[in-house]
Protein backbone atom coordinates (compact mmCIF):
# COMPACT_ATOMS: atom_id res chain seq x y z
CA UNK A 1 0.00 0.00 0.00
CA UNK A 2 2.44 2.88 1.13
CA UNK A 3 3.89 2.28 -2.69
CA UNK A 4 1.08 3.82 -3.87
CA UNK A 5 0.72 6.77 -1.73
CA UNK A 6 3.47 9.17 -3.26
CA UNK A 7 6.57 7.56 -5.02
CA UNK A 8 10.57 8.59 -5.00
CA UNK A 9 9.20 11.47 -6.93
CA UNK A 10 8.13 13.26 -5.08
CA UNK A 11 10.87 13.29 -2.24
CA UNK A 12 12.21 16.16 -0.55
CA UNK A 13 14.63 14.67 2.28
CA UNK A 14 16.00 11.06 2.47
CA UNK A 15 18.22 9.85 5.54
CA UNK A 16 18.43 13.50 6.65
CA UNK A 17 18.25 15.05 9.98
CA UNK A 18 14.97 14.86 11.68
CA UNK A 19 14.75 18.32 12.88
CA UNK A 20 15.17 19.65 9.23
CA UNK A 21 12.51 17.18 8.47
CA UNK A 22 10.21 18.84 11.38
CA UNK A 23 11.07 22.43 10.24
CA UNK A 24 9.73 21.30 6.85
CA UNK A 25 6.73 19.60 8.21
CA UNK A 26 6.06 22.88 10.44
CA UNK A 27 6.47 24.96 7.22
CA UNK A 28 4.19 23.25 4.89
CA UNK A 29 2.30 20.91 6.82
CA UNK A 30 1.44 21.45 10.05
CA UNK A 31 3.01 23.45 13.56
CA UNK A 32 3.73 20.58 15.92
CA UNK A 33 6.95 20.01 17.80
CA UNK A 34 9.23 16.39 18.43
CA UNK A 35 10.93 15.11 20.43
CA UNK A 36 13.48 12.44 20.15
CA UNK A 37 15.96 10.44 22.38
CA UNK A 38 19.79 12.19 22.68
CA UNK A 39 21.52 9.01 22.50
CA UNK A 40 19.98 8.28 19.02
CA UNK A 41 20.69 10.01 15.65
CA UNK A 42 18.33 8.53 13.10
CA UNK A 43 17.99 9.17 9.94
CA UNK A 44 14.35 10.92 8.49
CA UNK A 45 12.81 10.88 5.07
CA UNK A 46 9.59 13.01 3.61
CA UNK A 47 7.81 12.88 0.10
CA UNK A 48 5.76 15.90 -0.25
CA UNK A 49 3.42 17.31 -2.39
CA UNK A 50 0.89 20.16 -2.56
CA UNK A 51 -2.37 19.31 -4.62
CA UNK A 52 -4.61 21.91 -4.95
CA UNK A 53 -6.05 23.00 -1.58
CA UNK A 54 -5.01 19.40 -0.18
CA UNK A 55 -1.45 18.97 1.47
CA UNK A 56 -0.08 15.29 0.47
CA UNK A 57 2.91 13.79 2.79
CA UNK A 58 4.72 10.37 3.54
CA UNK A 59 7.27 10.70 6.13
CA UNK A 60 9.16 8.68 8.65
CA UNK A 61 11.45 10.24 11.42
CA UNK A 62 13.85 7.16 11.44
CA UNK A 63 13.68 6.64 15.47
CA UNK A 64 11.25 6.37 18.09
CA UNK A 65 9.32 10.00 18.26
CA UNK A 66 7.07 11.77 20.18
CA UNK A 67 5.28 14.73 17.94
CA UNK A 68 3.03 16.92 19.73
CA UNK A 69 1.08 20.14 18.59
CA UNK A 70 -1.71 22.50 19.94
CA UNK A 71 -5.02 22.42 18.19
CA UNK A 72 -4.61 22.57 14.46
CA UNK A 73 -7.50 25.79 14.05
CA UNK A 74 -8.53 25.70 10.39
CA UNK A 75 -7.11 22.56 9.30
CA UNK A 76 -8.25 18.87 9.38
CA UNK A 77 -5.45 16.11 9.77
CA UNK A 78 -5.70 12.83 8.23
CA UNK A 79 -2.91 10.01 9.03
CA UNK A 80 -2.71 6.98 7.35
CA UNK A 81 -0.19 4.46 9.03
CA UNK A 82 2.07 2.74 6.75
CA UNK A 83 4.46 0.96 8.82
CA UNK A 84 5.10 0.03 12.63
CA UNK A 85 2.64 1.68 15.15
CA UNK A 86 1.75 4.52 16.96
CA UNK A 87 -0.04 5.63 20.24
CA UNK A 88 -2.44 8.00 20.27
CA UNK A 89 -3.25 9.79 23.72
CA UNK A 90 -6.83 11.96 23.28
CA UNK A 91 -8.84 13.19 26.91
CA UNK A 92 -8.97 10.47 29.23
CA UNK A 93 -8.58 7.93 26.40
CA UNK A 94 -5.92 6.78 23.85
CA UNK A 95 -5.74 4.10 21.20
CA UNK A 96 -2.60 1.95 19.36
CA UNK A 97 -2.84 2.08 15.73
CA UNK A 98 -1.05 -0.61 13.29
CA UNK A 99 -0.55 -0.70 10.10
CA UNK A 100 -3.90 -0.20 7.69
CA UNK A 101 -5.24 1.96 10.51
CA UNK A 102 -6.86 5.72 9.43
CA UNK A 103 -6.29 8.52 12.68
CA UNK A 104 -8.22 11.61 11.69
CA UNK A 105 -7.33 14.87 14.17
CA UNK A 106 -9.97 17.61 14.16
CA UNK A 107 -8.64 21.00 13.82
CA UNK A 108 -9.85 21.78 17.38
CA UNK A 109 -8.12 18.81 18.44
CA UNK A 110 -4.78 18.81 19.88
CA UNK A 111 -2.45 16.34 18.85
CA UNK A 112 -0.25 14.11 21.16
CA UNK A 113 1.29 11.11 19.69
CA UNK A 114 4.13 8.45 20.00
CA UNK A 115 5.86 6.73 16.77
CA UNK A 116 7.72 3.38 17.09
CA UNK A 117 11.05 3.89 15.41
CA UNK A 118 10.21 1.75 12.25
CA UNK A 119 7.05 4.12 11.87
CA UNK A 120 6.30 5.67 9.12
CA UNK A 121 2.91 7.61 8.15
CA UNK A 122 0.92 9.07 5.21
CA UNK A 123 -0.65 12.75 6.00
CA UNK A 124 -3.83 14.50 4.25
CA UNK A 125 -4.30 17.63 4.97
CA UNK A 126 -7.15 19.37 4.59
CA UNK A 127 -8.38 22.72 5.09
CA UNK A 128 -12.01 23.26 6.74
CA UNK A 129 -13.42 25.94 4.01
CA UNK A 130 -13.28 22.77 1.94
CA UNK A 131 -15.30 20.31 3.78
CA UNK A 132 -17.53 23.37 4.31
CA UNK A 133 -17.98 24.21 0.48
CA UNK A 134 -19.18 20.58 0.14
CA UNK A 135 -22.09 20.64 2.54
CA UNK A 136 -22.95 24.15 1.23
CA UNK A 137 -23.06 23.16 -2.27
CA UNK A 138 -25.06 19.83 -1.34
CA UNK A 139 -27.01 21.85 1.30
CA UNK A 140 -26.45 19.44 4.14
CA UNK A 141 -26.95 20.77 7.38
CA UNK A 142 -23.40 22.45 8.66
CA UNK A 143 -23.25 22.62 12.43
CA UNK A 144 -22.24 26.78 13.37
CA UNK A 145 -19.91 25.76 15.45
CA UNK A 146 -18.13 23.53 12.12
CA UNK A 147 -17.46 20.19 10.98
CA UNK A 148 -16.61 17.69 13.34
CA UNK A 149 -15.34 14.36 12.77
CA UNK A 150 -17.32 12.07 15.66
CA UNK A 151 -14.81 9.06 15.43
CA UNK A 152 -11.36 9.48 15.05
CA UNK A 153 -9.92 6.45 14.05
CA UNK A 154 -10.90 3.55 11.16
CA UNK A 155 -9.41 0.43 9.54
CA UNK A 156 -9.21 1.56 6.02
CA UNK A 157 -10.97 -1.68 4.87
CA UNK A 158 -14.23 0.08 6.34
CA UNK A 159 -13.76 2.73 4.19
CA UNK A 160 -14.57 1.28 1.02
CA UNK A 161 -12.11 2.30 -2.01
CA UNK A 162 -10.48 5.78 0.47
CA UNK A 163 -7.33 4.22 -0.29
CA UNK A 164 -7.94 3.57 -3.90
CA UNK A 165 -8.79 7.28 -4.16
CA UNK A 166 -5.79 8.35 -1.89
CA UNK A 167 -3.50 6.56 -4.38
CA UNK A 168 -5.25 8.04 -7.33
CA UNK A 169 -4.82 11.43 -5.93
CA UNK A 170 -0.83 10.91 -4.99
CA UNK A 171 -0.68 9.90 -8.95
CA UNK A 172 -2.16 12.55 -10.13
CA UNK A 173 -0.08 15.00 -7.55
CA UNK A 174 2.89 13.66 -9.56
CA UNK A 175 1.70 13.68 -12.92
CA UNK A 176 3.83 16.75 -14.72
CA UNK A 177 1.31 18.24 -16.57
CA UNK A 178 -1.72 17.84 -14.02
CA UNK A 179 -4.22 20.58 -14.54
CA UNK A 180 -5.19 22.87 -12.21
CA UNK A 181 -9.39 21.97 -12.57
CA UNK A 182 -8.67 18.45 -12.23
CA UNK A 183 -6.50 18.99 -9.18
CA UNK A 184 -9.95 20.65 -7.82
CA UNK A 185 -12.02 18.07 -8.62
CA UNK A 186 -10.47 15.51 -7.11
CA UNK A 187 -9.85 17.41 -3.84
CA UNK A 188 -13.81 17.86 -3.76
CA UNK A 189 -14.20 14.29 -4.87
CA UNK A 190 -11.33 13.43 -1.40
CA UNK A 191 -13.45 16.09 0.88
CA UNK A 192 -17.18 14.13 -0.32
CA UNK A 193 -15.66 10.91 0.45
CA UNK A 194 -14.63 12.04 3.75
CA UNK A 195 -18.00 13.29 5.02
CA UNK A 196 -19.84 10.38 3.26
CA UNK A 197 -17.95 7.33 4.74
CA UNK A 198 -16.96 9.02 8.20
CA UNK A 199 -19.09 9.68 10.76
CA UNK A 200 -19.59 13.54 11.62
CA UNK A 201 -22.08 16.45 12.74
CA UNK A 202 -23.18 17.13 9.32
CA UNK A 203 -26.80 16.69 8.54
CA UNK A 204 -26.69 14.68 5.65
CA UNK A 205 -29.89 14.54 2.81
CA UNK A 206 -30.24 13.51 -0.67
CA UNK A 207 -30.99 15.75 -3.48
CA UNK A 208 -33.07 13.25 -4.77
CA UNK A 209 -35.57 13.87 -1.71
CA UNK A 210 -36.84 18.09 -2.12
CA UNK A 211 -38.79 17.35 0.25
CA UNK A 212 -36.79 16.01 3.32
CA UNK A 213 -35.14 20.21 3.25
CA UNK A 214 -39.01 21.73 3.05
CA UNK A 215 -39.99 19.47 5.32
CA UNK A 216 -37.20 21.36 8.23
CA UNK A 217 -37.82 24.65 6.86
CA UNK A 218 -41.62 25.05 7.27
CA UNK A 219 -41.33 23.10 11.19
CA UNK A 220 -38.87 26.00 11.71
CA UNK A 221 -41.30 28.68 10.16
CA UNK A 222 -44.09 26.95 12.64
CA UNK A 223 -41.92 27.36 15.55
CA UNK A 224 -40.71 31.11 15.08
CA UNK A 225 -43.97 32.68 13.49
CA UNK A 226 -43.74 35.56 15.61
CA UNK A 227 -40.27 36.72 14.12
CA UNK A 228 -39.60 38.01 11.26
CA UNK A 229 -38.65 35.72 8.90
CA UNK A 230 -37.21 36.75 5.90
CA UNK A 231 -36.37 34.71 2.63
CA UNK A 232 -32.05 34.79 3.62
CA UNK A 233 -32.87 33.61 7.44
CA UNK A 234 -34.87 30.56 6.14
CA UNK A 235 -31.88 30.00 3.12
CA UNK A 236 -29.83 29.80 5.79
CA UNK A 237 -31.50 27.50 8.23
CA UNK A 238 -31.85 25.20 5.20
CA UNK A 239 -28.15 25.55 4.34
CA UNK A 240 -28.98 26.75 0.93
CA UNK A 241 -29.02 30.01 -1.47
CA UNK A 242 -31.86 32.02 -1.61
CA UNK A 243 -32.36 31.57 -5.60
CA UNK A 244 -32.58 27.87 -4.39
CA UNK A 245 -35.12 28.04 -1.63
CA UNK A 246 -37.72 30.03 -4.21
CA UNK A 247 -37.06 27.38 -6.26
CA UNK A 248 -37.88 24.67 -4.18
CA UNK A 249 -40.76 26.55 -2.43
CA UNK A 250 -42.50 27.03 -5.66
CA UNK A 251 -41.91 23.42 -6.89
CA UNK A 252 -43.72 22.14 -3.77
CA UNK A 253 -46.10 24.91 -2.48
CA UNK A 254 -46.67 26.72 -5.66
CA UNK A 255 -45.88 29.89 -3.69
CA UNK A 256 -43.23 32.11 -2.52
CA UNK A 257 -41.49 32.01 0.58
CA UNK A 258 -42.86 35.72 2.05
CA UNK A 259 -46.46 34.68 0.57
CA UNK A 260 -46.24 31.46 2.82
CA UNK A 261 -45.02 33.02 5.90
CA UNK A 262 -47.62 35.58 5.37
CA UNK A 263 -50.57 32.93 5.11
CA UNK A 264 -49.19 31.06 8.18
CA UNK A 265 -49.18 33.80 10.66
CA UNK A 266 -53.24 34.81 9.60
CA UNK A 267 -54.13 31.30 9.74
CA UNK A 268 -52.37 31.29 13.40
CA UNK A 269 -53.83 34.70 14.06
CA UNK A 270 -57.55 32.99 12.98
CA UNK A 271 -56.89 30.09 14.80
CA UNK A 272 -55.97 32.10 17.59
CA UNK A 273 -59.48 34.31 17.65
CA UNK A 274 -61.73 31.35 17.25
CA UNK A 275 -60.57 29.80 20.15
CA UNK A 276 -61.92 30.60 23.59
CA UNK A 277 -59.35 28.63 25.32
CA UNK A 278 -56.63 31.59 23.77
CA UNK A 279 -55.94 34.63 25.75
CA UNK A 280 -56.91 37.54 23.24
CA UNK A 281 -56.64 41.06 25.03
CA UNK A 282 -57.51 42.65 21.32
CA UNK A 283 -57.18 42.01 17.90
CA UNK A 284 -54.38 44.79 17.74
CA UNK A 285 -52.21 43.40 20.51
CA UNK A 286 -52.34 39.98 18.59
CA UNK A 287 -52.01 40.69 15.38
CA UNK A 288 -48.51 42.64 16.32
CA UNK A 289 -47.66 39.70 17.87
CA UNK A 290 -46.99 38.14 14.86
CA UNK A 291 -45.60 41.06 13.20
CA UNK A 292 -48.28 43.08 11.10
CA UNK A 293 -47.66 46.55 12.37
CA UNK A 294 -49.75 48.17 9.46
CA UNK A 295 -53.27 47.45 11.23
CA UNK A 296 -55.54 48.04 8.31
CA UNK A 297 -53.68 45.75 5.93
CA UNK A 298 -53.87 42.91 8.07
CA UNK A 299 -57.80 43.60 8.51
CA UNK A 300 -57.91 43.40 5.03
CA UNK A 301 -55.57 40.85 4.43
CA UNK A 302 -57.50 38.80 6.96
CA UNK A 303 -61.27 39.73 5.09
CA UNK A 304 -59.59 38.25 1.90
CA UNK A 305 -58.12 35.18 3.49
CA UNK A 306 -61.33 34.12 5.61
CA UNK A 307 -64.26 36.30 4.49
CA UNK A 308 -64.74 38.52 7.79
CA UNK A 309 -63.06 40.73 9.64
CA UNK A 310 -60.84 39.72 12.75
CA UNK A 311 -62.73 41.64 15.32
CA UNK A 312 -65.76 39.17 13.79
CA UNK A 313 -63.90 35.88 14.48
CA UNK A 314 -63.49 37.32 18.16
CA UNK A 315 -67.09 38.37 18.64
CA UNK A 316 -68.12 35.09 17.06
CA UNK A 317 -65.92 32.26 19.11
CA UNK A 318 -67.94 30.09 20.81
């Protein structure tokens, strides 16, 4: 496997000193700091490549290593272990990965880990506005406080054909004359896979299923019918544009997003004066409530809608 996950090619250090290798690493890949026993002078090697927005490195310190870092902020680390093992020490918890093992470090994470001194490791980088373009443009749910990966650590053989993609990537990242649109496509394909196959925070929901978004929208226009909810506040509960959410509002309603909001707040306004069991001091007091501040529109608004007046529905509840 680590054959196919960047070749001689791409090599940038090879039996060289490991604290040029972690200067390197801290440069281009990622701040973190090592440390390594006095009484040993091993030998490192790195293979490094940069592939779009994705950071692609294979690198082995040569000696038994400890490499620790502070959260990683806007970046997401992915380690795929090649060779020998590694411990990794999380809160309260830590887990010994082998060979064919995936670690994944979120960038609030920070990062302590141990490398047996045959170890050596494949790193993916990846940035978080990427993983965050990809639930935008598929208009999954993104969490506001970002994407979180829930488990951090997989056999690769549970991630159907990663690796096969990994080492199509690392080919590509060495082709000569690689373009940079493919580069981008296959760094969206990488950041798709990784929210499909891993478990996170992200609300996933298929495209194929309109309905499943409309169906979270309108139970959030139910719940907050006494704000104000404009066309951009419900885009953005729904994690979509606004061009999008007219579109899908008039494929399923056959009406715009203001006209339904509209008709739902006089329906709970009706609803409201027809029962006795509501507490109505006036028809003024309510209808502000629920946001209609220009009185004789709403009277007439409400006429239309139910043929009679609101101060009618009052007199008439039972």
């Amino acid at each position: 496997m680590e054959s196919r996950l960047l070749s001689e090619r791409s090599s940038v250090f090879h039996h060289a000193d490991p604290y040029a290798v972690s200067d390197y690493v801290n440069r281009h890949v990622g701040q973190h700091c090592i440390g390594l026993s006095r009484t040993t002078h091993p030998q490192a090697s790195l293979y490094h490549r940069t592939f779009a927005e994705l950071d692609l490195c294979r690198i082995s310190y040569g000696g038994s290593v400890r490499v620790t870092s502070p959260a990683l902020e806007s970046i997401y680390h992915l380690q795929v272990l090649l060779n020998g093992n590694c411990l990794w020490r999380g809160p309260q918890r830590e887990h010994h990965l082998v060979p064919g093992e995936l670690l994944l470090i979120n960038p609030d994470d920070p990062v302590d880990l141990t490398y047996s001194q045959d170890c050596e490791k494949f790193i993916l980088k990846v940035p978080t506005r990427l993983l965050e373009s990809i639930c935008d443009e598929q208009r999954w749910g993104r969490p506001s406080e970002g994407v979180r990966f829930l488990r951090n650590h997989y056999r690769l053989e549970e991630l159907e054909g990663f690796v096969n993609l990994l080492a199509m990537v690392c080919h590509e990242a060495e082709v000569g004359d690689s373009l940079a649109r493919v580069q981008g496509h296959y760094s969206q394909i990488v950041a798709s896979k990784l929210l499909t196959l891993m478990s996170t925070n992200v609300r996933r929901e298929s495209l194929a299923s309109p309905g499943a978004s409309l169906e979270r929208i309108l139970d959030y226009i139910e719940r907050n019918l006494k704000l104000e909810l404009p066309a951009e506040a419900l885009a953005e509960q729904a994690c979509m544009s606004v061009r999008s959410l007219y579109g899908l509002f008039d494929r399923q309603l056959g009406t715009t997003p203001k006209q339904y909001v509209r008709q739902r707040k006089l329906e709970r306004v009706q609803a409201c004066l027809s029962d006795p069991s509501c507490s109505v001091r006036s028809v003024t007091e309510l209808a502000m409530d629920y946001g209609f501040m220009h009185l004789g529109r709403f009277a007439e608004s409400y006429r239309q809608r139910f043929g009679e007046l609101p101060s009618e529905t009052l007199r008439g509840r039972g």
